[in-house]
N, C-alpha and C. Protein backbone atom coordinates (compact mmCIF):
# COMPACT_ATOMS: atom_id res chain seq x y z
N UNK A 1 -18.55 -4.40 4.02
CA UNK A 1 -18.26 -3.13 4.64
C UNK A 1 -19.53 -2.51 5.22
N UNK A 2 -20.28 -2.98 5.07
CA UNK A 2 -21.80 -2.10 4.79
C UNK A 2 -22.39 -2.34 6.52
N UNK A 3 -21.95 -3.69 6.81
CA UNK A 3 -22.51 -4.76 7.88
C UNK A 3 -21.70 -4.16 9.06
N UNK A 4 -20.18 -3.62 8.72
CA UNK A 4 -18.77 -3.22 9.75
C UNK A 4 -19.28 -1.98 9.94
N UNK A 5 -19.44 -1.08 9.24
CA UNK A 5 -20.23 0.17 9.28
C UNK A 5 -21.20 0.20 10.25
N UNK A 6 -22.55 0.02 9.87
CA UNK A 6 -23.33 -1.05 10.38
C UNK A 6 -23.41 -1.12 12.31
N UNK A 7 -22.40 -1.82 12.80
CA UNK A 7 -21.91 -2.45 13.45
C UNK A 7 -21.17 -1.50 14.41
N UNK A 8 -20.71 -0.05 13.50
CA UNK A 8 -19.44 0.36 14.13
C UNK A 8 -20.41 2.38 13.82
N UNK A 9 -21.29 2.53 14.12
CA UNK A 9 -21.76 3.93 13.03
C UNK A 9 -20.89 5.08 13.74
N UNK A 10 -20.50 5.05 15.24
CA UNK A 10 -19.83 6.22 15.71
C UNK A 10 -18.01 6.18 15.51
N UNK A 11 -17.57 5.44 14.94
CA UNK A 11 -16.19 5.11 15.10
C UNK A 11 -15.59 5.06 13.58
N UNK A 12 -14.38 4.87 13.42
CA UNK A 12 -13.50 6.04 12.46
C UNK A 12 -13.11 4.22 11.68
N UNK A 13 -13.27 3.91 10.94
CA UNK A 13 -13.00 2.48 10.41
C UNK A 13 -12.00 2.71 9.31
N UNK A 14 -10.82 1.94 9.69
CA UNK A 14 -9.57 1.74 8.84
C UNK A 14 -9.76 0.33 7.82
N UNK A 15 -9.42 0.18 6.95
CA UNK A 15 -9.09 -0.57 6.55
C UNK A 15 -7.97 -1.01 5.63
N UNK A 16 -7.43 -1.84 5.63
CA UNK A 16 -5.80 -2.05 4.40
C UNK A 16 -6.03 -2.72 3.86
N UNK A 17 -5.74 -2.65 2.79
CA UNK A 17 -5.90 -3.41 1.17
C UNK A 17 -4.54 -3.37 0.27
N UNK A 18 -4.30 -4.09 -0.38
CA UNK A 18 -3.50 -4.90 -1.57
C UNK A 18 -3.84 -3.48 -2.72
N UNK A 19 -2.78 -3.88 -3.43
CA UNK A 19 -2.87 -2.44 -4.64
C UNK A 19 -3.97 -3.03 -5.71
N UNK A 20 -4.47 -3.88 -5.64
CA UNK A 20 -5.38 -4.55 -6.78
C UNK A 20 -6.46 -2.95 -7.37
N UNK A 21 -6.34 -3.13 -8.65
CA UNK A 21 -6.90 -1.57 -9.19
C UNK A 21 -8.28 -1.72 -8.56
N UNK A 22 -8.96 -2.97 -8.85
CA UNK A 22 -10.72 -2.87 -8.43
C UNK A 22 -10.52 -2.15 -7.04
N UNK A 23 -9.66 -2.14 -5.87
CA UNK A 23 -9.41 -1.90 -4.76
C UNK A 23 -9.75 -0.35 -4.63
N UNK A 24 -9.12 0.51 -5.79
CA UNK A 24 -9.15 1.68 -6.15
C UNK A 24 -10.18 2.88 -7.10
N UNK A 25 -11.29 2.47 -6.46
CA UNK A 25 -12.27 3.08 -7.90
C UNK A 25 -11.87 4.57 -7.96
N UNK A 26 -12.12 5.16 -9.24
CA UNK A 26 -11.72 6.88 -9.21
C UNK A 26 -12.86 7.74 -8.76
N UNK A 27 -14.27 7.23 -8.66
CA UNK A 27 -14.91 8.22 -8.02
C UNK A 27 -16.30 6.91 -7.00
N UNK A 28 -15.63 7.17 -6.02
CA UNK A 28 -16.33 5.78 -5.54
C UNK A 28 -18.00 6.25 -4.39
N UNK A 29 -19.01 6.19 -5.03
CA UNK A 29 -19.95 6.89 -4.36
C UNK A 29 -20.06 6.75 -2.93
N UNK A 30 -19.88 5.17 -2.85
CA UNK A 30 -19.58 4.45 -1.35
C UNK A 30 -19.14 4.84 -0.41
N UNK A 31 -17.69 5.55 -0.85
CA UNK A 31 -17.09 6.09 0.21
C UNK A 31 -17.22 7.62 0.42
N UNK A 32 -17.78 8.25 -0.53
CA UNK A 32 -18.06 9.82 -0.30
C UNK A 32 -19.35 9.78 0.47
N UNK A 33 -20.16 8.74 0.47
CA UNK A 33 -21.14 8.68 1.45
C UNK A 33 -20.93 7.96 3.02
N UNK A 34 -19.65 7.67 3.06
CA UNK A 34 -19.09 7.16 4.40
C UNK A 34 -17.81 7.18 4.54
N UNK A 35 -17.85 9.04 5.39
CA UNK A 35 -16.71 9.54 5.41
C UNK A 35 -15.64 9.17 6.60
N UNK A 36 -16.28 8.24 7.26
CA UNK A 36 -15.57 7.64 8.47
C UNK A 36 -14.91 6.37 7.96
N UNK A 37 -15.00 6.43 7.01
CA UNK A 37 -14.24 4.72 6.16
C UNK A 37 -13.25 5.66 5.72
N UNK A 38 -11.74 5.03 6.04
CA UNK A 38 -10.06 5.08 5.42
C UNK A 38 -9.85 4.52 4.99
N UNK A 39 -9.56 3.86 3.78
CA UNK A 39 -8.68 3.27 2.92
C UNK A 39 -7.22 3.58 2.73
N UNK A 40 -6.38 2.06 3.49
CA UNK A 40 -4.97 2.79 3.51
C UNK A 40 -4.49 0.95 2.55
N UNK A 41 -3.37 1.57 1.77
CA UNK A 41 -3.20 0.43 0.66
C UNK A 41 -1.43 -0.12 0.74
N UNK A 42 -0.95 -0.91 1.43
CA UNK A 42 0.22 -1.56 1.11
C UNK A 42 0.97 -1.15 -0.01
N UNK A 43 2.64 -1.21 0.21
CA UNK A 43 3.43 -0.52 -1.25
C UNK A 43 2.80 -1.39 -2.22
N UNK A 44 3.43 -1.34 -3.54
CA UNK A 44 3.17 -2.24 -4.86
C UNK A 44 4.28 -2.98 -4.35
N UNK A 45 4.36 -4.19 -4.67
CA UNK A 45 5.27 -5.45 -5.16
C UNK A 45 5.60 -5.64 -3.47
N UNK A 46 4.72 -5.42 -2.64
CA UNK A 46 4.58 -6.21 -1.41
C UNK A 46 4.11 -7.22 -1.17
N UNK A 47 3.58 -7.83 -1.42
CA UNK A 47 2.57 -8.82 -0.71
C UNK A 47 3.22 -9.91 -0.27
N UNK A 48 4.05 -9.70 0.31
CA UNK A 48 4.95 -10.28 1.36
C UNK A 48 4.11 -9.59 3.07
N UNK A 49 4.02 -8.46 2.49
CA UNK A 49 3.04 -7.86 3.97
C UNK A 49 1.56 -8.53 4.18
N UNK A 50 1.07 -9.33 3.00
CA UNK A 50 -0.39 -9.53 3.29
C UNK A 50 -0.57 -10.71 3.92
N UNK A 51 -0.95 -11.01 4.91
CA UNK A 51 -0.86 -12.59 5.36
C UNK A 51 -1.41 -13.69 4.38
N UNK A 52 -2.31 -13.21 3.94
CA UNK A 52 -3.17 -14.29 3.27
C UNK A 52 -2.41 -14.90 2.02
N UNK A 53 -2.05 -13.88 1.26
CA UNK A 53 -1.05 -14.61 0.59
C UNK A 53 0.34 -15.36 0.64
N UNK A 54 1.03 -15.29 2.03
CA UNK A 54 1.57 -16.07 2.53
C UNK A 54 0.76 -17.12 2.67
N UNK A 55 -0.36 -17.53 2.94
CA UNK A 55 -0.93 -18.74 3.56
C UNK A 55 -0.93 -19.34 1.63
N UNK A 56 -1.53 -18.29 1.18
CA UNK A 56 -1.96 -18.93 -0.35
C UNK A 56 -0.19 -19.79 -0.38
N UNK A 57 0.45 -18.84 -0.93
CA UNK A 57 1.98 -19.53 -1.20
C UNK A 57 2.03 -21.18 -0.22
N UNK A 58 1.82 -21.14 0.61
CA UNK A 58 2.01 -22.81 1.14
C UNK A 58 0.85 -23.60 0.95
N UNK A 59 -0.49 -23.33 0.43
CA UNK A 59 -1.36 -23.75 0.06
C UNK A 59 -1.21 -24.84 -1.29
N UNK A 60 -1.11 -23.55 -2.07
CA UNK A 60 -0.49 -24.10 -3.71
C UNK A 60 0.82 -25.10 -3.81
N UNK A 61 1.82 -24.52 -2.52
CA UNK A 61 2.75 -25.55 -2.77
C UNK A 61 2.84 -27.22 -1.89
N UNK A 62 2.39 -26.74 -1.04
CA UNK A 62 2.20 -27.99 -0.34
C UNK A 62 0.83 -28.79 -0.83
N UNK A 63 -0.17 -28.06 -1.50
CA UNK A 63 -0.84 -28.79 -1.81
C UNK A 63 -1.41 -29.11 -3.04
N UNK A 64 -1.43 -28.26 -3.80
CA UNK A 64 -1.45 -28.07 -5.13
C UNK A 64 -1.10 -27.88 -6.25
N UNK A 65 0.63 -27.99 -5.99
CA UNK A 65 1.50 -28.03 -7.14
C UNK A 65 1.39 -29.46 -7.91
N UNK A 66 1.34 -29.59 -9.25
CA UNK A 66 1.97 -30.89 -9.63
C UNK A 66 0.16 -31.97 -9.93
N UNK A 67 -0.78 -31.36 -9.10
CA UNK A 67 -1.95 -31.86 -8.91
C UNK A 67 -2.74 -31.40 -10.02
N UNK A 68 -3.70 -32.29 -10.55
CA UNK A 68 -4.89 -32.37 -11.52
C UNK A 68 -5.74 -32.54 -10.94
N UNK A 69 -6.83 -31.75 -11.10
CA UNK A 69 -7.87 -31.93 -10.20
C UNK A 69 -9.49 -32.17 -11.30
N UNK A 70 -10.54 -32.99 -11.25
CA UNK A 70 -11.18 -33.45 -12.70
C UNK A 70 -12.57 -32.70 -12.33
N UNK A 71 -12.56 -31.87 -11.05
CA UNK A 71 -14.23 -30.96 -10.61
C UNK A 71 -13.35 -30.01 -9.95
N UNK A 72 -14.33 -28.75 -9.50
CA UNK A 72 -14.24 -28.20 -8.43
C UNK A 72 -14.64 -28.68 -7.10
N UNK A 73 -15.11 -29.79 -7.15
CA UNK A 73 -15.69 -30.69 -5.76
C UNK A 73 -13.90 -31.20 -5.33
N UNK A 74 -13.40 -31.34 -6.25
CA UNK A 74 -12.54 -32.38 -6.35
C UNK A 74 -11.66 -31.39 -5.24
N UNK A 75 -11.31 -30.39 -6.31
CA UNK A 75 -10.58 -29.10 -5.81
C UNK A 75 -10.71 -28.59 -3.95
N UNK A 76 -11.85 -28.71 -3.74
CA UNK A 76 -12.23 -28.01 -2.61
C UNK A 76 -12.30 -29.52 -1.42
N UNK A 77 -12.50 -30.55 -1.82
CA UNK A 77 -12.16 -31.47 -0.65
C UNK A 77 -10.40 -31.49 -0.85
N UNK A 78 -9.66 -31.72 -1.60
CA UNK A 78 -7.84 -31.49 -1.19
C UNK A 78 -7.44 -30.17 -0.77
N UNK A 79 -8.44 -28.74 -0.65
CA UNK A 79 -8.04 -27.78 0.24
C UNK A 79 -8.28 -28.09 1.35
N UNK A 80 -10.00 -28.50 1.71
CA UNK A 80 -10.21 -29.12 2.66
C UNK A 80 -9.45 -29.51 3.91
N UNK A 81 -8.99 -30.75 3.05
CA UNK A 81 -8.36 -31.76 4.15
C UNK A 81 -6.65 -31.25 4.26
N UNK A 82 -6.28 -30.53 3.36
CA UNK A 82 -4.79 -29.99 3.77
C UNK A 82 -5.08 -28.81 4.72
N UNK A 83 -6.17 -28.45 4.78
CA UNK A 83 -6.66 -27.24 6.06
C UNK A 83 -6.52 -27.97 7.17
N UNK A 84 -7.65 -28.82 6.93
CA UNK A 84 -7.26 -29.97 8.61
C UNK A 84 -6.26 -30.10 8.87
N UNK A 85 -5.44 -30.41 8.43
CA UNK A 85 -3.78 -31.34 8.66
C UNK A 85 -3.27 -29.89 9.26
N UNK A 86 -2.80 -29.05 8.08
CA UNK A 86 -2.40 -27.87 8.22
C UNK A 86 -2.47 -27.38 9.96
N UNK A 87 -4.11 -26.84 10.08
CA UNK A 87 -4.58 -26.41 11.60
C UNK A 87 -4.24 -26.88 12.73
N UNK A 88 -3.29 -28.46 12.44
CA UNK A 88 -3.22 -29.36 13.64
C UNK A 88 -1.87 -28.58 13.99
N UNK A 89 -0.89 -28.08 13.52
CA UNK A 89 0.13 -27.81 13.98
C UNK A 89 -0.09 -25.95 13.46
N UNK A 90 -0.33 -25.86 13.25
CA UNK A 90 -0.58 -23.92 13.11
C UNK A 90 -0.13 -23.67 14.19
N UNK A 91 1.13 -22.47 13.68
CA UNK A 91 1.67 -21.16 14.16
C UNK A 91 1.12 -20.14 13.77
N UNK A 92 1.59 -18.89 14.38
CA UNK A 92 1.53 -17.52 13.92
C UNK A 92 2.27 -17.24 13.07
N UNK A 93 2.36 -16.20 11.84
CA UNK A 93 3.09 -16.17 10.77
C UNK A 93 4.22 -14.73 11.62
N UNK A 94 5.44 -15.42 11.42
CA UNK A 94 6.59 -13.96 11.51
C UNK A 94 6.63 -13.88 9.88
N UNK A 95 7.15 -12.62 9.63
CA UNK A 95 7.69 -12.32 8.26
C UNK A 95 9.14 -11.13 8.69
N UNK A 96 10.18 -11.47 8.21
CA UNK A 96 11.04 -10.50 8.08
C UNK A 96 11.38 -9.74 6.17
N UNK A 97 11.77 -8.61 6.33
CA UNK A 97 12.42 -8.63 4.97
C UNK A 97 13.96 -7.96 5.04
N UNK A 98 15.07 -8.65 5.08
CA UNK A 98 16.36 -8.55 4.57
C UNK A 98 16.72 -6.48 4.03
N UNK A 99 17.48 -6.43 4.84
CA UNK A 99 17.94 -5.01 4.45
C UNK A 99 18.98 -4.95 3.37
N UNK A 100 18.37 -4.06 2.56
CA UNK A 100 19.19 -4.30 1.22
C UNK A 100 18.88 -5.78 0.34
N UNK A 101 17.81 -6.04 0.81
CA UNK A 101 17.74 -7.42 -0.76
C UNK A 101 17.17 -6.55 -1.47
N UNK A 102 16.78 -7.76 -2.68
CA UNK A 102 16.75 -6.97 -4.45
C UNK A 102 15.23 -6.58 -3.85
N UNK A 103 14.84 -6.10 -4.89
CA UNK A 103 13.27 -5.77 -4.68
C UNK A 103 11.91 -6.73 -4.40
N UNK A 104 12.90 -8.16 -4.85
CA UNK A 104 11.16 -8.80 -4.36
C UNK A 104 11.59 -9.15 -2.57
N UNK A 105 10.85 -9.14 -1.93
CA UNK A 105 10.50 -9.68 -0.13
C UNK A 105 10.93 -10.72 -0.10
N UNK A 106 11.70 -10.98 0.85
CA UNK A 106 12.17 -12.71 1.13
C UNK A 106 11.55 -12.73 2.74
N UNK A 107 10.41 -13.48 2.85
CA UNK A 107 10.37 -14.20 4.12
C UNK A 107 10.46 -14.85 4.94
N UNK A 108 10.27 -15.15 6.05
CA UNK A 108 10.54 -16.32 6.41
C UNK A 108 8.94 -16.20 7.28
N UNK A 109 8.54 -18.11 7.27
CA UNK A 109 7.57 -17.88 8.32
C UNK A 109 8.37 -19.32 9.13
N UNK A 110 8.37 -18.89 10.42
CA UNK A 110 8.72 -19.65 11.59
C UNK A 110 7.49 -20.31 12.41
């Protein structure tokens, strides 16, 4: 943030974040000293809205379910190379959510 700031000193900087508590400090010096930083935070039990965790969800399943992995070397060349593969055919993520489903998000990515 420090670098975006930084980068940006006359302009009004938004940012969105996940409900994660660290996300939320109760008296955060950081931001009372940089009053042009917004913090705006997604409902709880969304993260159907966050992209990244959509990507995580096909990550783990396409690539890491069911798998033992004996390093973290090990770990990070089968993200690796399912990134490659992955990137060769990459879309843009749609997400819809169903009017009236139960409370968790059903998506779809097309």
């Amino acid at each position: 943030m420090n670098e975006i700031v930084a980068a940006y000193p006359d302009r009004e900087i938004h940012a969105v974040l996940d409900n994660l508590n660290t996300h939320k400090p109760r008296d955060d010096r950081w931001l009372k000293s940089h009053p042009q930083v917004h913090l705006h935070f997604i409902p709880a039990y969304s993260s159907w809205l966050n992209q990244v965790e959509c990507w995580f969800s096909i990550l783990g399943k396409q690539a890491l379910t069911g798998v033992s992995f004996t390093s973290p070397r090990q770990l990070r060349e089968a993200i690796d190379k399912f990134v490659a593969a992955y990137n060769q055919t990459a879309t843009q993520f749609e997400w819809t959510k169903a009017v009236g489903s139960s409370d968790r998000a059903q998506t779809e990515i097309l």
